[in-house]
N, C-alpha and C. Protein backbone atom coordinates (compact mmCIF):
# COMPACT_ATOMS: atom_id res chain seq x y z
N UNK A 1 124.99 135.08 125.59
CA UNK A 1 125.21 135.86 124.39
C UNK A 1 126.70 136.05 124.17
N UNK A 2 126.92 136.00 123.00
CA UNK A 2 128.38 136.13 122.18
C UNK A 2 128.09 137.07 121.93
N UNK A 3 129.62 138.22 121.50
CA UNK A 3 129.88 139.53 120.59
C UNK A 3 130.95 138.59 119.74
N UNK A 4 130.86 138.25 118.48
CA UNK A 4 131.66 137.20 117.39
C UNK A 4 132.09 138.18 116.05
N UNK A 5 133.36 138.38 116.14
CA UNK A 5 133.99 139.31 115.09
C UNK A 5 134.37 138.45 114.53
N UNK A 6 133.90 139.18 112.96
CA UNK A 6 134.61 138.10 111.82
C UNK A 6 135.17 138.94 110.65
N UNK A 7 136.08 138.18 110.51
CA UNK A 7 137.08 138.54 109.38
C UNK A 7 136.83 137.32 107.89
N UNK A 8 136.37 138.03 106.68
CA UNK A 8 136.32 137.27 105.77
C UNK A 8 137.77 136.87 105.18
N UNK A 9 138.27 135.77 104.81
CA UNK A 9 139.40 135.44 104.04
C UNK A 9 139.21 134.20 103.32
N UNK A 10 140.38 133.98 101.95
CA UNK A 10 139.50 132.96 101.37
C UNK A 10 139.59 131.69 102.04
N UNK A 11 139.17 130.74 101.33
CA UNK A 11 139.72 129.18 101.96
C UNK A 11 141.36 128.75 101.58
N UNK A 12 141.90 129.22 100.33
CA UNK A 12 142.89 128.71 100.79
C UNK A 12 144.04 129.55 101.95
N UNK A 13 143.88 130.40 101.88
CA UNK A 13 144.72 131.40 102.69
C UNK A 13 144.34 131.05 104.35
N UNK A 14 142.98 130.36 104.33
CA UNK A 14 142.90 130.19 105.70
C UNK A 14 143.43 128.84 106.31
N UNK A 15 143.60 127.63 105.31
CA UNK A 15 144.14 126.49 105.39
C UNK A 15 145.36 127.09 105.65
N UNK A 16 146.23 127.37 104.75
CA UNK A 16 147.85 127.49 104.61
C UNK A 16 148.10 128.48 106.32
N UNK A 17 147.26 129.56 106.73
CA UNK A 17 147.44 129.75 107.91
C UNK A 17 147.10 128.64 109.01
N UNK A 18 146.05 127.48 108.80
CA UNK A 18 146.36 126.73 109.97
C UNK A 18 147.02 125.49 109.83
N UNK A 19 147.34 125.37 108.85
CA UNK A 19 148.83 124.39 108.62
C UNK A 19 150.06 124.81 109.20
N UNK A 20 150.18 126.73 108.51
CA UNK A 20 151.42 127.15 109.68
C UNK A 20 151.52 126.85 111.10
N UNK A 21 150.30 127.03 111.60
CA UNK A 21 150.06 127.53 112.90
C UNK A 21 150.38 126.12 113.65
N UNK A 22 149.46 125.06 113.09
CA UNK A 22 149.58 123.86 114.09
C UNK A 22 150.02 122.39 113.03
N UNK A 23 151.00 123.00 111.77
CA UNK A 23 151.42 121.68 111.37
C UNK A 23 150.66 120.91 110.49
N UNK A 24 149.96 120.09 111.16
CA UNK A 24 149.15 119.73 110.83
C UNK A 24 147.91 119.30 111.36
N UNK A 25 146.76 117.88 110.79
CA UNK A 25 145.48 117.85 111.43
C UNK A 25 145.71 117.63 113.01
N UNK A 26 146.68 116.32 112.99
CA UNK A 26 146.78 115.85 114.28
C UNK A 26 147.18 117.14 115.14
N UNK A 27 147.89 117.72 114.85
CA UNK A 27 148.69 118.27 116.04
C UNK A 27 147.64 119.82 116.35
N UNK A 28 146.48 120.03 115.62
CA UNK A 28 145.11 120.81 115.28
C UNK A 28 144.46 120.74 116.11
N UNK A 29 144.34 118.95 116.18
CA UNK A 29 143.81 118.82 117.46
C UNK A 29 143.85 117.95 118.73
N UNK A 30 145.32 118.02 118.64
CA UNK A 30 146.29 117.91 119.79
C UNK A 30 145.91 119.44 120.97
N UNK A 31 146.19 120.27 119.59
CA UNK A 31 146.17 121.86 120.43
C UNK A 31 144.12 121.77 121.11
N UNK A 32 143.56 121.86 120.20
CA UNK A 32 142.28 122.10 120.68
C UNK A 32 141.37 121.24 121.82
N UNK A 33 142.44 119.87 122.23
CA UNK A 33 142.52 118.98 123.27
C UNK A 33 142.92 119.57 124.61
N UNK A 34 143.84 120.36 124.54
CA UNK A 34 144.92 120.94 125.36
C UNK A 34 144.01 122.20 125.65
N UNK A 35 143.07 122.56 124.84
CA UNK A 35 143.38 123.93 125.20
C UNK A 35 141.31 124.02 125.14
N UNK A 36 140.84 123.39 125.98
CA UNK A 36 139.01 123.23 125.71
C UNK A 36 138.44 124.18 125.67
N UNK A 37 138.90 125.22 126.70
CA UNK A 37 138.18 126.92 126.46
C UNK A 37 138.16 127.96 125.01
N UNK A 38 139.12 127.47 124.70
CA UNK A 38 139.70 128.08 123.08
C UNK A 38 138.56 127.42 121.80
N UNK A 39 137.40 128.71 121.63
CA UNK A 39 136.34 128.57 121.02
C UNK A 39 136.69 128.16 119.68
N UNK A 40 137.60 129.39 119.34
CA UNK A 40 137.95 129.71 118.39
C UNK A 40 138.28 128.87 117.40
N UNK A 41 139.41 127.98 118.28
CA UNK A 41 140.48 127.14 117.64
C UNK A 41 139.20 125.80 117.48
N UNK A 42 138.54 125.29 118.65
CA UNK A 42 137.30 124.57 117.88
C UNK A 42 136.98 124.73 116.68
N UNK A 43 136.01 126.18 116.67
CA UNK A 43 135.41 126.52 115.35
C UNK A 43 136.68 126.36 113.69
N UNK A 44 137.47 127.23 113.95
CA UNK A 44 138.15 126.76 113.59
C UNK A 44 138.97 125.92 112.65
N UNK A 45 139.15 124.58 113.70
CA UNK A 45 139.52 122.68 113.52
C UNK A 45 138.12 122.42 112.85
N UNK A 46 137.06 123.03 112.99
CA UNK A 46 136.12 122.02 112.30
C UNK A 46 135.89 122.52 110.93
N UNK A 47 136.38 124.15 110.80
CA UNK A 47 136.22 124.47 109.39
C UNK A 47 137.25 124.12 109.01
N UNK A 48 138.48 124.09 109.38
CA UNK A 48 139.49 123.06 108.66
C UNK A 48 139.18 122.04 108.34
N UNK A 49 138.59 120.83 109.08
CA UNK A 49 138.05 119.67 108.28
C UNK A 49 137.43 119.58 107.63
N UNK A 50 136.41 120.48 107.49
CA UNK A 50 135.19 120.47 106.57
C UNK A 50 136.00 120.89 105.24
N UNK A 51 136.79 122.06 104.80
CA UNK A 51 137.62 122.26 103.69
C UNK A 51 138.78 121.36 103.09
N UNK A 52 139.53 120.99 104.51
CA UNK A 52 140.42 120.14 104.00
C UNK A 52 140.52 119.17 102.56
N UNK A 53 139.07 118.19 102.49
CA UNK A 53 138.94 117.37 101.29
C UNK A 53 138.37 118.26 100.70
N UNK A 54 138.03 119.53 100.59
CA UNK A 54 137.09 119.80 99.46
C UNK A 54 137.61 120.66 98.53
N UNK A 55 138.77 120.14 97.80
CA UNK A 55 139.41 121.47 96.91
C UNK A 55 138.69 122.25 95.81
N UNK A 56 137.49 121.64 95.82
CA UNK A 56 136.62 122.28 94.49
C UNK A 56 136.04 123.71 95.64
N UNK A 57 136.26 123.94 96.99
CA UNK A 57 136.40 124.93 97.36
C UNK A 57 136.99 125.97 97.92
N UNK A 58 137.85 125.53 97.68
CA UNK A 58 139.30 126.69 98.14
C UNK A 58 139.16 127.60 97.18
N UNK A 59 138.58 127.85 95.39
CA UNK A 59 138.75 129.23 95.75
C UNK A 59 137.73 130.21 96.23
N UNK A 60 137.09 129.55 97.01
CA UNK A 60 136.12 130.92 97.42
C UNK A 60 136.49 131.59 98.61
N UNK A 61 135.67 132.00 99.68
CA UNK A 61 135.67 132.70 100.99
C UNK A 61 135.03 132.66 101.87
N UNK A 62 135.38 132.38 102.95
CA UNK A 62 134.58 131.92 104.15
C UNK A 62 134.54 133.47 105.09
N UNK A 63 133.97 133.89 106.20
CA UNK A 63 134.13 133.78 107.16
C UNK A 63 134.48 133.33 108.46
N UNK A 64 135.72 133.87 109.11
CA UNK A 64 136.50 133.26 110.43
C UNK A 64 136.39 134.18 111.51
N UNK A 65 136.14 133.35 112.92
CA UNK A 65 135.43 134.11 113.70
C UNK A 65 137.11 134.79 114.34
N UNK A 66 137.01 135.81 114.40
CA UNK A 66 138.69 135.78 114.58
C UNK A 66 138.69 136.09 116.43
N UNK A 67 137.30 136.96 117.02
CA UNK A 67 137.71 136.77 118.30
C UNK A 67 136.04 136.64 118.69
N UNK A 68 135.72 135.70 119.84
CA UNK A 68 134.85 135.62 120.65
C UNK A 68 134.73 135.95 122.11
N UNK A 69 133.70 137.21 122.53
CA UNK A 69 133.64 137.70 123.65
C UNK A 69 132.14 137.32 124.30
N UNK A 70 132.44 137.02 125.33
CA UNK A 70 131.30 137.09 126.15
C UNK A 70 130.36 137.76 126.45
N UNK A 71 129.08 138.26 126.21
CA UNK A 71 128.82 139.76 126.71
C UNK A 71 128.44 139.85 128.16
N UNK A 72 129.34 141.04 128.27
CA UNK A 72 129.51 141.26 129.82
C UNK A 72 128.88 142.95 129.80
N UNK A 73 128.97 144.12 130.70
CA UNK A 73 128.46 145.08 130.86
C UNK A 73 130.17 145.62 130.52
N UNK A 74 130.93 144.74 131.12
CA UNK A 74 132.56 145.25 130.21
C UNK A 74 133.17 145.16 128.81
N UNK A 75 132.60 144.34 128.29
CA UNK A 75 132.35 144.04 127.04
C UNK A 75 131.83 145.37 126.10
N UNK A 76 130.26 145.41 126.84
CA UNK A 76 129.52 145.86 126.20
C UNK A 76 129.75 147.87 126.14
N UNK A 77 131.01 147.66 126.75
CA UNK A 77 131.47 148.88 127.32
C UNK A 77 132.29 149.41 126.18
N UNK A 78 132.96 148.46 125.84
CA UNK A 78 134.10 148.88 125.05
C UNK A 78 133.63 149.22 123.24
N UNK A 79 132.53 149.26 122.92
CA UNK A 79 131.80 150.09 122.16
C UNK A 79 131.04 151.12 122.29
N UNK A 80 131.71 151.99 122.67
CA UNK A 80 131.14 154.03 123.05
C UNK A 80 130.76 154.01 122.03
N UNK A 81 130.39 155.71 122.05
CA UNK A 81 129.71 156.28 120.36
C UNK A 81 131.09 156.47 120.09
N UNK A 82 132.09 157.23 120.62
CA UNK A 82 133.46 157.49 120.06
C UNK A 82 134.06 156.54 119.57
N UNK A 83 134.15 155.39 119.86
CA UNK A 83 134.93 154.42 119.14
C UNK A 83 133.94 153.59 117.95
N UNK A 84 132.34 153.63 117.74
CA UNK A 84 131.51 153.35 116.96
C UNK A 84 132.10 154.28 116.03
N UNK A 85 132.11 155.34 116.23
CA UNK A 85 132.14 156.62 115.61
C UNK A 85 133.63 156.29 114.64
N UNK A 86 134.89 156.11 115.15
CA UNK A 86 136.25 155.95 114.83
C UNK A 86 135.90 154.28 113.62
N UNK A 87 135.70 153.72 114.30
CA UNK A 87 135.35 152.39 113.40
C UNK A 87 134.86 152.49 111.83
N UNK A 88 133.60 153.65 111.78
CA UNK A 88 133.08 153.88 110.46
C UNK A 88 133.49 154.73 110.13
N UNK A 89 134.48 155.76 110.21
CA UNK A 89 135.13 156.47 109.69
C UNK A 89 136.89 155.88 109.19
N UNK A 90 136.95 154.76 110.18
CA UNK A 90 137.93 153.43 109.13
C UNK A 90 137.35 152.77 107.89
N UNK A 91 135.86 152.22 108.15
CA UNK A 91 135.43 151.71 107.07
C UNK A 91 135.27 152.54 105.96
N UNK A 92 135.03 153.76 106.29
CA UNK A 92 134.68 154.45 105.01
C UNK A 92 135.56 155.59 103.99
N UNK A 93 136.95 154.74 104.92
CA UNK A 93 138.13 155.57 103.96
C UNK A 93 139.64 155.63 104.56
N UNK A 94 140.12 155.44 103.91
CA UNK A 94 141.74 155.15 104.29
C UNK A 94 142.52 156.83 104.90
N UNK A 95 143.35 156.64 106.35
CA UNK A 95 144.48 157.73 106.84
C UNK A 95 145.55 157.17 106.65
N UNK A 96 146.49 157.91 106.18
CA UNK A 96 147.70 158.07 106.55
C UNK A 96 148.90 157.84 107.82
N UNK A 97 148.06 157.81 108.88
CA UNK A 97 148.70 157.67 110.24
C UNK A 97 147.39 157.98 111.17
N UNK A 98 148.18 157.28 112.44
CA UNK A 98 146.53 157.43 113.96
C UNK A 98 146.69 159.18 114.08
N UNK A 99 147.76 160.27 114.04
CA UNK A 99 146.85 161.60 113.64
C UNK A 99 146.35 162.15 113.02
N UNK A 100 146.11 161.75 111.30
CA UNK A 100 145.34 162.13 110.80
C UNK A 100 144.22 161.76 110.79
N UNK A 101 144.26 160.62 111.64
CA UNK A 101 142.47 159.74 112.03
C UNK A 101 142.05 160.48 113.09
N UNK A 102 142.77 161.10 114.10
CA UNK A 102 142.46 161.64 115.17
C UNK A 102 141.98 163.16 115.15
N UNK A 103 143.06 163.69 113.89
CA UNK A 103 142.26 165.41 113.49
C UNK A 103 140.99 164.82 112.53
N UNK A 104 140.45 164.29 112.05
CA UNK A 104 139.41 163.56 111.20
C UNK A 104 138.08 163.72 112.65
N UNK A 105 138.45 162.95 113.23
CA UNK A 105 137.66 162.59 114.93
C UNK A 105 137.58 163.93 115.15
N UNK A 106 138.20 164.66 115.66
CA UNK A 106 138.24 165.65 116.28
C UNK A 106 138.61 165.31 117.88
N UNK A 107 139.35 164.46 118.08
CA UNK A 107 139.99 163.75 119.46
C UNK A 107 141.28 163.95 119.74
N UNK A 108 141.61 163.58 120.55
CA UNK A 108 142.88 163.16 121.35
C UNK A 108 143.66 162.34 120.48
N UNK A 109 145.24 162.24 119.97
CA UNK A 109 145.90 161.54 119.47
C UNK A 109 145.85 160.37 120.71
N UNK A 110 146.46 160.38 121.43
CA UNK A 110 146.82 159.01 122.23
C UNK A 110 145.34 158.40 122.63
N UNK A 111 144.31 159.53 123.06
CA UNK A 111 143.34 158.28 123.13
C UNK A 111 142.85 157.31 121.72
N UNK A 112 143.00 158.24 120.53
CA UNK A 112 142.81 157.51 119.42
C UNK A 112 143.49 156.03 119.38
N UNK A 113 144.49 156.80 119.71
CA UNK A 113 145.38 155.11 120.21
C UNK A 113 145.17 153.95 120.83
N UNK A 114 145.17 154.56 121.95
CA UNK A 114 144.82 153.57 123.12
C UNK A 114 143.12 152.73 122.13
N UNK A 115 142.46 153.43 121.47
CA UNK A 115 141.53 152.53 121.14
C UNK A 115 141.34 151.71 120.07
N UNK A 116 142.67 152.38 118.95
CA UNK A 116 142.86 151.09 118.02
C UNK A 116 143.12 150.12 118.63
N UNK A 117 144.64 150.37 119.79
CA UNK A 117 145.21 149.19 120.52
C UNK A 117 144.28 148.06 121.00
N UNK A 118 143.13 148.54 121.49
CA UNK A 118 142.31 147.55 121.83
C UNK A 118 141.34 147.18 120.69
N UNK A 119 140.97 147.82 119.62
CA UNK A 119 140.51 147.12 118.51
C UNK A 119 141.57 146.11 117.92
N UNK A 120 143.43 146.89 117.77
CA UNK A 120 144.19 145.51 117.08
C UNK A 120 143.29 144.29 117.52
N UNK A 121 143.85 144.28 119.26
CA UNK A 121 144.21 143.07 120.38
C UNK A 121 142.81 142.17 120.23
N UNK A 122 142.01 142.92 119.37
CA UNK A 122 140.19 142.35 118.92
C UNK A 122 140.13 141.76 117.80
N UNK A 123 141.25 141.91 116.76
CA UNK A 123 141.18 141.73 115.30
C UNK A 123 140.25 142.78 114.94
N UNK A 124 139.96 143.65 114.83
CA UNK A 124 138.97 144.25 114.07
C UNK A 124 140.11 145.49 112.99
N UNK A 125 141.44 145.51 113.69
CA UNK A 125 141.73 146.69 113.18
C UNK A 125 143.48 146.29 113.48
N UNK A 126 144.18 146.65 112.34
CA UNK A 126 145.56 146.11 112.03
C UNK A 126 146.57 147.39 111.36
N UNK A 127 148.11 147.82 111.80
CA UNK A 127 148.41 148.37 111.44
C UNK A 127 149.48 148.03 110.22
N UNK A 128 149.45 149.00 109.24
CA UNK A 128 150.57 148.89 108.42
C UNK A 128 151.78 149.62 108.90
N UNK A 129 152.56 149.54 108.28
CA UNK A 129 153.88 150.68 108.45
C UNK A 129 153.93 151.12 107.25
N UNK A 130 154.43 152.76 107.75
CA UNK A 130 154.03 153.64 106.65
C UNK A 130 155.10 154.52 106.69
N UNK A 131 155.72 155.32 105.20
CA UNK A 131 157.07 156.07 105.18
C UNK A 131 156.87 156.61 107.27
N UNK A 132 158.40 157.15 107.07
CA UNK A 132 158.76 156.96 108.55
C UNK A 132 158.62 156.45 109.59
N UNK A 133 158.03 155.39 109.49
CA UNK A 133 157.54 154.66 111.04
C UNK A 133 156.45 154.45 111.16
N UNK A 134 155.39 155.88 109.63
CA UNK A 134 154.00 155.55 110.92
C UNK A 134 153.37 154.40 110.90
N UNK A 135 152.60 154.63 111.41
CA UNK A 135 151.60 153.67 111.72
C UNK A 135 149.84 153.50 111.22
N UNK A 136 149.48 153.20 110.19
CA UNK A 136 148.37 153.19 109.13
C UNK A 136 147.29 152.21 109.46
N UNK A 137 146.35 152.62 110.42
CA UNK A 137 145.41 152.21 111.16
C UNK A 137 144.49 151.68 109.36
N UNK A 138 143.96 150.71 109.65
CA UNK A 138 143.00 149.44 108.49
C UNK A 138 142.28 149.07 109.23
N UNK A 139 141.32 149.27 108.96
CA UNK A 139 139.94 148.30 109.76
C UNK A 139 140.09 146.76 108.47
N UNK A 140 140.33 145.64 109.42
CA UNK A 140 140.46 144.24 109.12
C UNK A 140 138.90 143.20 108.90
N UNK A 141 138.61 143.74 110.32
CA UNK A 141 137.08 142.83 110.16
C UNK A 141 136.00 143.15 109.07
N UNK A 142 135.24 142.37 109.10
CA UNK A 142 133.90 142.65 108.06
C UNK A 142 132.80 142.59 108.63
N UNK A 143 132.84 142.18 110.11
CA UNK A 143 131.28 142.10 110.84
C UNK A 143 131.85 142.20 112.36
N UNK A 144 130.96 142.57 113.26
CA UNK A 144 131.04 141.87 114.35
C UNK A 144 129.16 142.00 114.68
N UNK A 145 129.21 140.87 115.02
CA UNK A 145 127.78 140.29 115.26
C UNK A 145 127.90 140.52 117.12
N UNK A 146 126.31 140.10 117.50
CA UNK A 146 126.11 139.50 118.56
C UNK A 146 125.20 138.16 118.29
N UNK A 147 125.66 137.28 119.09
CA UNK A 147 124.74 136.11 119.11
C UNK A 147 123.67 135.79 120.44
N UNK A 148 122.81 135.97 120.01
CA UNK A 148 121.55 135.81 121.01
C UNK A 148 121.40 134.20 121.45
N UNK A 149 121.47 134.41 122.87
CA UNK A 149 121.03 133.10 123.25
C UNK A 149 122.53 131.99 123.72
N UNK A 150 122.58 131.31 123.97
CA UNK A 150 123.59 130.08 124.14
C UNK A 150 123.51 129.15 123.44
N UNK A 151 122.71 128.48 122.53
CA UNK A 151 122.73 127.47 122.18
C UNK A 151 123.40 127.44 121.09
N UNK A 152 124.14 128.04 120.37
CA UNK A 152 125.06 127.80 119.25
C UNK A 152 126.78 127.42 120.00
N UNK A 153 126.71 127.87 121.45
CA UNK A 153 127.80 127.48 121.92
C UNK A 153 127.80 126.83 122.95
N UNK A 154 126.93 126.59 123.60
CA UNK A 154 126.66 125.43 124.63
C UNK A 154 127.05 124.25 124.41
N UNK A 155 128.25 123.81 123.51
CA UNK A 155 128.74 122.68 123.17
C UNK A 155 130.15 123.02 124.12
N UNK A 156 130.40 123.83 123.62
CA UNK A 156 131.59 124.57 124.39
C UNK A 156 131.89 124.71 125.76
N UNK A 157 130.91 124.92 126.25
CA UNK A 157 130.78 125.01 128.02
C UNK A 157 130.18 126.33 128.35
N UNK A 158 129.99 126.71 129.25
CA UNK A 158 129.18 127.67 130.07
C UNK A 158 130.15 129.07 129.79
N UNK A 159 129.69 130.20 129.78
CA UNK A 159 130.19 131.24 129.43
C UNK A 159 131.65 131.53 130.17
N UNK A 160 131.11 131.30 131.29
CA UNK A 160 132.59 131.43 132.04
C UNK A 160 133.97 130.68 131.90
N UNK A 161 133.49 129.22 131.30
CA UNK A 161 134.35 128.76 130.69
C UNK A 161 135.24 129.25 129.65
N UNK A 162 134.37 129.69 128.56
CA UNK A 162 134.65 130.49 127.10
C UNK A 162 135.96 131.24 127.55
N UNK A 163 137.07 131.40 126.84
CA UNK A 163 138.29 131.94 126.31
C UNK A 163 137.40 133.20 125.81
N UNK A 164 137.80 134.49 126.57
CA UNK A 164 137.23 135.87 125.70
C UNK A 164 137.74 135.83 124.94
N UNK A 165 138.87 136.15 124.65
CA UNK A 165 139.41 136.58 123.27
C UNK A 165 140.39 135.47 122.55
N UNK A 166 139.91 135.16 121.51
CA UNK A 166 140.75 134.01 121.02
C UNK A 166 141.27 134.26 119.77
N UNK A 167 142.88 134.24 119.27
CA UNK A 167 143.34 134.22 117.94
C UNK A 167 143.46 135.82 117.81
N UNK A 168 143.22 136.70 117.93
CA UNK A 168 142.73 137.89 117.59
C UNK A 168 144.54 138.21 117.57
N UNK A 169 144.76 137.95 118.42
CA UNK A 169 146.90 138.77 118.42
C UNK A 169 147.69 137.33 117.94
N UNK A 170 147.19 136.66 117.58
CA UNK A 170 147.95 135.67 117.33
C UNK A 170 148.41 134.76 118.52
N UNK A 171 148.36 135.02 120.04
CA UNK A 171 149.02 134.64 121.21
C UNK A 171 148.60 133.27 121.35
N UNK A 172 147.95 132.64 120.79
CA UNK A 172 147.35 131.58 121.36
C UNK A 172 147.96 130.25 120.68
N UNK A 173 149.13 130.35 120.30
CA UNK A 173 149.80 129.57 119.40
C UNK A 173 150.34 128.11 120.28
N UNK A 174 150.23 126.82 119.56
CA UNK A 174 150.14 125.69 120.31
C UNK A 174 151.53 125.49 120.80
């Protein structure tokens, strides 16, 4: 089983990001040669090809899996009710800064923190900068699923193989 967060964006915005990223086709999958655990960048290279010739669809919107996790009992950890809780109270309305999300919660400023930090490092959740410095917590994603079963990624290799987190901070750059 997969936990597969996805971020909707359109097609062309997602091309022009993996043109930045790796140039071009070849060097797409030069990287995804180099790098076999990296789900992501698979999935990916193949929705890049599939769009590439098809400009009668660039302007619409896809879904991109922005990080893939394994489910583990650590995994499955890092969704409490408190941070379920923090998540839909992102979706369902814009703060000002992580303390006014945190008097909202009724929590801890720094733990509020500490758990965007690990939503950023997930893609699910991205900050702006805001008059003085702050920092303007956005929930980014539009889903995170679980996927039942292996066989949608058993092309990929065995779980342990799988790259947990892929693309999500950007780090994975060729």
């Amino acid at each position: 089983m997969m936990i597969r967060i996805l971020r909707r964006v359109t097609v062309t915005d997602f091309l022009a990001a993996m043109k930045q990223r790796y140039r071009d086709l070849e060097g797409f999958r030069s990287y995804v040669r180099r790098h076999p655990r990296d789900v992501a960048a698979r999935l990916d290279l193949e929705d890049f090809e599939f769009y590439k010739d098809r400009p009668g669809l660039r302007s619409g919107t896809m879904e991109r899996a922005v990080s893939l996790i394994p489910v583990t009992t650590e995994a499955l950890s890092m969704f409490t009710r408190q941070r379920l809780a923090l998540l839909e109270t992102l979706a369902s309305g814009k703060f000002d800064s992580v303390r006014q999300l945190a008097g909202h919660l009724g929590r801890d400023v720094h733990n509020v923190h500490e758990d965007l930090q690990l939503f950023r490092k997930l893609g699910i959740v991205a900050f702006e900068r805001g008059p003085r410095n702050r920092r303007i917590p956005e929930l980014v994603a539009d889903s995170i699923n679980v996927i039942a079963g292996r066989a949608p990624l058993e092309r990929f290799g065995t779980h342990a193989e799988v790259k947990p987190i892929a693309h999500a901070d950007e780090s994975h750059q060729p």
